[in-house]
N, C-alpha and C. Protein backbone atom coordinates (compact mmCIF):
# COMPACT_ATOMS: atom_id res chain seq x y z
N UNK A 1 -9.26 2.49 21.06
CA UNK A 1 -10.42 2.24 21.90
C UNK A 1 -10.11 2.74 23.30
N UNK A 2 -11.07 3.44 23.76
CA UNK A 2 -10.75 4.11 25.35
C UNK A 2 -10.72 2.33 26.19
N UNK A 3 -10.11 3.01 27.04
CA UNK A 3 -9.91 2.30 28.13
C UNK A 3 -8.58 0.95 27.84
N UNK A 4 -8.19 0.72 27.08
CA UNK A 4 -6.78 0.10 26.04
C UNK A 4 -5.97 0.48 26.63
N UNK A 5 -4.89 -0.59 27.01
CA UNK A 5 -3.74 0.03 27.89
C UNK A 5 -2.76 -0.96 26.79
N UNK A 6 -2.02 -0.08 25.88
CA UNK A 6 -0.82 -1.24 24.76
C UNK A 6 0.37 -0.42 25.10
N UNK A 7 1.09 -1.51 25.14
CA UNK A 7 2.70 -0.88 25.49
C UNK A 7 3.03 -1.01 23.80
N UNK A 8 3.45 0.30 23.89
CA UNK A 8 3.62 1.09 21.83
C UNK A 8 4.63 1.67 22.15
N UNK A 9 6.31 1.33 21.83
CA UNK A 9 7.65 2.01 21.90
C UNK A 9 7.09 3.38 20.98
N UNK A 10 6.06 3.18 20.22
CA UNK A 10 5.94 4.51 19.57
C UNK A 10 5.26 5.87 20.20
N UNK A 11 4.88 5.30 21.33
CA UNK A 11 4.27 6.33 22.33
C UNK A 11 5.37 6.81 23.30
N UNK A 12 6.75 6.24 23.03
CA UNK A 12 7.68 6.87 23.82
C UNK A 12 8.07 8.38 23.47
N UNK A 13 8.52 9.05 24.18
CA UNK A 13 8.74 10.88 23.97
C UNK A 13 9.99 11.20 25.42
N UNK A 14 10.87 11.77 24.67
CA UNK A 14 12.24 12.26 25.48
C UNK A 14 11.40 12.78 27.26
N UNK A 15 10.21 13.63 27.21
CA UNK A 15 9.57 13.60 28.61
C UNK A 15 8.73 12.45 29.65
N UNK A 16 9.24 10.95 28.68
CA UNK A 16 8.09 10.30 29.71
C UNK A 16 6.63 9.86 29.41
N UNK A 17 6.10 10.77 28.91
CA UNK A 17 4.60 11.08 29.00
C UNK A 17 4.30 10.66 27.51
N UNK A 18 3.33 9.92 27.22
CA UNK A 18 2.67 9.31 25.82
C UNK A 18 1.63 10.77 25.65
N UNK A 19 1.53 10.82 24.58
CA UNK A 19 1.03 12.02 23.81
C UNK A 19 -0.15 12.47 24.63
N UNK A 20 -0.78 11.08 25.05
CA UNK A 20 -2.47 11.73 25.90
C UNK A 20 -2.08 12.39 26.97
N UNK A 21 -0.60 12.56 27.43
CA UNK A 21 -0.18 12.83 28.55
C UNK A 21 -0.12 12.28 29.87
N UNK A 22 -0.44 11.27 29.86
CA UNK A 22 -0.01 10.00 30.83
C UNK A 22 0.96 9.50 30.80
N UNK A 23 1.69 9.10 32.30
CA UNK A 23 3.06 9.01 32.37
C UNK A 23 3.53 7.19 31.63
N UNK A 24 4.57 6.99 30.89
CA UNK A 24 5.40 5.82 30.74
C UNK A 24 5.36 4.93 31.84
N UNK A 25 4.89 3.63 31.75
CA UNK A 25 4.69 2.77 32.56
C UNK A 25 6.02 1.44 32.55
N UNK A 26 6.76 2.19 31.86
CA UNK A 26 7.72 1.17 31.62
C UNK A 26 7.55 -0.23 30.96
N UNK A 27 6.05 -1.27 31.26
CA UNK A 27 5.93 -2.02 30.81
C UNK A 27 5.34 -2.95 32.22
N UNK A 28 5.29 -2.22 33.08
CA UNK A 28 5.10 -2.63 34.52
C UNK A 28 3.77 -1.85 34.89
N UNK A 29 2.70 -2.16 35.49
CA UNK A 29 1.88 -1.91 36.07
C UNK A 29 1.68 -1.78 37.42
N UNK A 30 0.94 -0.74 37.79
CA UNK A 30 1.19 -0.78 39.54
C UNK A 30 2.34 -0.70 40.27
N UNK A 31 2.51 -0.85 41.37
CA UNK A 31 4.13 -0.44 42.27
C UNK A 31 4.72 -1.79 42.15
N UNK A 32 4.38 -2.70 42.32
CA UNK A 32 4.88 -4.20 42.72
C UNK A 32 5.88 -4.65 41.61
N UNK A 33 6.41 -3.92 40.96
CA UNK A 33 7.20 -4.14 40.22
C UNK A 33 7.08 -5.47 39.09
N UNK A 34 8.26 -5.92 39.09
CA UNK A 34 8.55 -7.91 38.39
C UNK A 34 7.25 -8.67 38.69
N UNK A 35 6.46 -8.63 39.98
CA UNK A 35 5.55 -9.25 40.45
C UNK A 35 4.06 -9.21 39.14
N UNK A 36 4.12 -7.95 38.41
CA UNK A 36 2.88 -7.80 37.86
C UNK A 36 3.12 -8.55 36.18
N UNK A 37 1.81 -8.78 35.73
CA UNK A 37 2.22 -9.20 34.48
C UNK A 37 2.20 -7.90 33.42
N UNK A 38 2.79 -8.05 32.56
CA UNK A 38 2.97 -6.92 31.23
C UNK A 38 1.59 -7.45 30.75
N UNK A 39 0.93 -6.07 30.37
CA UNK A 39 -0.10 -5.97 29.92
C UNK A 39 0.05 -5.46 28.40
N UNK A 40 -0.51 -6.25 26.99
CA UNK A 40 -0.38 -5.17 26.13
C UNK A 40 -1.60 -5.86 24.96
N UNK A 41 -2.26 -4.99 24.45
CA UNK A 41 -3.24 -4.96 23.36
C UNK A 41 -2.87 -5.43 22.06
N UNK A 42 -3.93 -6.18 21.24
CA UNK A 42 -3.99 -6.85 19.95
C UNK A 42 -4.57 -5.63 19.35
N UNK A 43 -5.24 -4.58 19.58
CA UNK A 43 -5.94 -3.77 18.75
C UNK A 43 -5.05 -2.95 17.81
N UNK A 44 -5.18 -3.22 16.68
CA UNK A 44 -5.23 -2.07 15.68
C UNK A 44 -5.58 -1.63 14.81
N UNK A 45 -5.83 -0.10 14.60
CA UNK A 45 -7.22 0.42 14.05
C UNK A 45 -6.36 0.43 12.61
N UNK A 46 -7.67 0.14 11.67
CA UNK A 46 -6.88 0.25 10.02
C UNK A 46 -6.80 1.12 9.75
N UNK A 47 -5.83 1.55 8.71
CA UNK A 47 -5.08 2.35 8.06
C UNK A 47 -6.57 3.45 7.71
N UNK A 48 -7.06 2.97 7.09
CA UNK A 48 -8.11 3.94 6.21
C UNK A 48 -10.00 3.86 7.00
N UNK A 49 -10.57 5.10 7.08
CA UNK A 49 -11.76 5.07 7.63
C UNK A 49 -12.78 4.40 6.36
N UNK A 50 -13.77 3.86 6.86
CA UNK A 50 -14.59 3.39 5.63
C UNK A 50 -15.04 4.47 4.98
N UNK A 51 -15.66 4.83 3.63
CA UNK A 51 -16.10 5.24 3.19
C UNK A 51 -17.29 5.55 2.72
N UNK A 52 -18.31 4.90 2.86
CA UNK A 52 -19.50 3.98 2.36
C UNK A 52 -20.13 5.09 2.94
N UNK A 53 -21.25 5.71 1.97
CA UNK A 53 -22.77 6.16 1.40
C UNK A 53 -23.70 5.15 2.71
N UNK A 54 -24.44 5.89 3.14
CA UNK A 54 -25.67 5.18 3.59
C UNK A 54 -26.27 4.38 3.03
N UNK A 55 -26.61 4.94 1.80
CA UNK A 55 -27.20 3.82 0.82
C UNK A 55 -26.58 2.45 0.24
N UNK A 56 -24.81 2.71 0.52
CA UNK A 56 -23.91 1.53 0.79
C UNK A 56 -23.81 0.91 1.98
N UNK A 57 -24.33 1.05 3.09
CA UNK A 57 -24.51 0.75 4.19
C UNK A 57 -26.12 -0.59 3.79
N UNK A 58 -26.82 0.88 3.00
CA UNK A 58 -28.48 -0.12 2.94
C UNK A 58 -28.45 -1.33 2.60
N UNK A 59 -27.53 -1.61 1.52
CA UNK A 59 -27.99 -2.83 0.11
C UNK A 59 -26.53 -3.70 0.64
N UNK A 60 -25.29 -3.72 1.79
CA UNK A 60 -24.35 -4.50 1.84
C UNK A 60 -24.79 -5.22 2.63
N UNK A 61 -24.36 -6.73 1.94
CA UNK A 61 -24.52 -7.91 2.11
C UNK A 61 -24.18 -8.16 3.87
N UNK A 62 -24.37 -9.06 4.87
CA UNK A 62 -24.32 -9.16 5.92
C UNK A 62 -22.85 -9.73 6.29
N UNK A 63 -22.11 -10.55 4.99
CA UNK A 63 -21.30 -10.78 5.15
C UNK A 63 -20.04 -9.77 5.34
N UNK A 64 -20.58 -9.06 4.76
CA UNK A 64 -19.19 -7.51 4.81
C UNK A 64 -19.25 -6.86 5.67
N UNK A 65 -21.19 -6.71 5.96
CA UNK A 65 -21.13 -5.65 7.41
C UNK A 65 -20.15 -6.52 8.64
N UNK A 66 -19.91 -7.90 8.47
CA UNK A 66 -19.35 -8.81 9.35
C UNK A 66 -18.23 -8.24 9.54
N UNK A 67 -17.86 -8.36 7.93
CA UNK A 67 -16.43 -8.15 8.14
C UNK A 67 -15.58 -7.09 8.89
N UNK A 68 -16.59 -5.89 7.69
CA UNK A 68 -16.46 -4.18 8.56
C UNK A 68 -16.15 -4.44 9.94
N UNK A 69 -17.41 -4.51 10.65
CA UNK A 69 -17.10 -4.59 12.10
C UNK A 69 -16.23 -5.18 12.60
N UNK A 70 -15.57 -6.48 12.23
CA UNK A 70 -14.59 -6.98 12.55
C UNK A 70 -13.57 -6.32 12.51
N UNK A 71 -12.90 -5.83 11.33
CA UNK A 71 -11.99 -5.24 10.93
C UNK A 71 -11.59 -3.88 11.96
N UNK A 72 -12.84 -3.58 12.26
CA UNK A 72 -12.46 -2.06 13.41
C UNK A 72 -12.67 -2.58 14.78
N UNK A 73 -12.73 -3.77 15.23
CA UNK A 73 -12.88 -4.10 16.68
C UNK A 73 -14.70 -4.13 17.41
N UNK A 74 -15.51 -4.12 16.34
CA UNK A 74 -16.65 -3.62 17.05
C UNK A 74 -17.49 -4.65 17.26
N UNK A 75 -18.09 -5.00 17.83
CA UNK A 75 -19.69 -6.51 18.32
C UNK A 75 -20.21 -6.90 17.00
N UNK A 76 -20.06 -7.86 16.66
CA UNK A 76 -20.68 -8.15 15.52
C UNK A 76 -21.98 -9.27 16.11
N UNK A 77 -23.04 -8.51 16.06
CA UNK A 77 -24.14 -9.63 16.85
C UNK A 77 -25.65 -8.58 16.40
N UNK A 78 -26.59 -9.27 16.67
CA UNK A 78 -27.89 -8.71 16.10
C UNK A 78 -28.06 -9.33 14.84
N UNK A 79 -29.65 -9.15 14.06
CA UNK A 79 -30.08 -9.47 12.98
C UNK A 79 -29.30 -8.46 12.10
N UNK A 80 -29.42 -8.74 10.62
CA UNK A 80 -28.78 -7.64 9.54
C UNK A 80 -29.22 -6.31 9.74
N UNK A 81 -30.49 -6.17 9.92
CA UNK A 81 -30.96 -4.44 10.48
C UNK A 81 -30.04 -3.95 11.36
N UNK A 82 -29.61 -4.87 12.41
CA UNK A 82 -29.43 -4.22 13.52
C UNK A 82 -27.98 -3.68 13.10
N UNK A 83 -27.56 -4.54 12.76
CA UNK A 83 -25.99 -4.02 12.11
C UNK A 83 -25.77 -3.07 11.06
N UNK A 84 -26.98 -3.18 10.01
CA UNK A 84 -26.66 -2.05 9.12
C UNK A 84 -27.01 -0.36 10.49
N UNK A 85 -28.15 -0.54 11.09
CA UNK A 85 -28.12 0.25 11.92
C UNK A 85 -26.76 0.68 12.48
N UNK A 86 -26.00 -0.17 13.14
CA UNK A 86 -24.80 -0.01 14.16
C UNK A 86 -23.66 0.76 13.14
N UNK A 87 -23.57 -0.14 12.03
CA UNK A 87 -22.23 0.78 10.91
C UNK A 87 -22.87 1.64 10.70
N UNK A 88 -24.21 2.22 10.55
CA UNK A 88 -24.44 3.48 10.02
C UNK A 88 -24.10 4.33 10.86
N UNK A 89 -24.40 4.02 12.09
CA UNK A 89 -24.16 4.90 13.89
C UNK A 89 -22.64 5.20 13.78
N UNK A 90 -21.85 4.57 13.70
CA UNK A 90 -20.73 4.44 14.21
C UNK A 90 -19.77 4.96 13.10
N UNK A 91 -20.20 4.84 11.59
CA UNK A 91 -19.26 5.15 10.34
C UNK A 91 -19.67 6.00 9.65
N UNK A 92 -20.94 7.10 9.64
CA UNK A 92 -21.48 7.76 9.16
C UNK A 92 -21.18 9.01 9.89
N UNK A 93 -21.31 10.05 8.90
CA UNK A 93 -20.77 11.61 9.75
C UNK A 93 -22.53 12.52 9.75
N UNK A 94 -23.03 12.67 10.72
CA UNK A 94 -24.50 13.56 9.97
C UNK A 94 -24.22 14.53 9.57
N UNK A 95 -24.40 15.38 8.67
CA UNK A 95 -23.95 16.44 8.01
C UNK A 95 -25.62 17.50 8.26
C-alpha cells in the first residue's frame, strides 16, 4: 500500500537503498535519533491475487466479499452492491 513505511530486513541491499530506491532508515525516523519511535507496518499482501470471474464477483455471498477485502487490507463498508462494485474495481483486469 503507498504511503506504508515497514521496516523489512528484506528490503536491505549492500547500497543502502530499498529497491524503490529510497534510502535505509535504519529503523529511526527523522534526525532526532533514539528520541523517535520505530515505526513499522502489520500489512501483508497475500501470497496469491484473487481470481474470480465477474460473474463470481455477482452471485458471492457478502460474507466472502467481507472476507476478500479483509484479507487484502481494503474498507469493508457499504451495502452488498457497493462491495461487489468495489472487488470488481479493484480485482478485475478490463480487457
Amino acid at each position: 500500500m503507498s504511503g506504508t513505511n515497514c521496516l523489512n530486513p528484506a528490503y536491505a541491499t549492500t547500497t543502502g537503498l530499498k529497491p524503490n530506491g529510497h534510502p535505509m532508515m535504519n529503523g529511526n525516523y527523522g534526525t532526532k535519533g533514539d528520541n523517535q519511535k520505530q515505526v513499522s507496518c502489520s500489512f501483508q499482501m497475500p501470497l496469491h491475487y484473487p481470481r474470480f470471474k465477474k460473474t463470481d464477483y455477482e452471485t458471492m455471498p457478502e460474507w466472502q466479499l467481507d472476507s476478500l477485502l479483509t484479507e487484502y487490507g481494503l474498507p469493508v463498508t457499504g451495502d452488498l452492491k457497493q462491495k461487489r462494485k468495489f472487488a470488481m474495481g479493484a480485482f478485475l483486469w478490463s480487457t
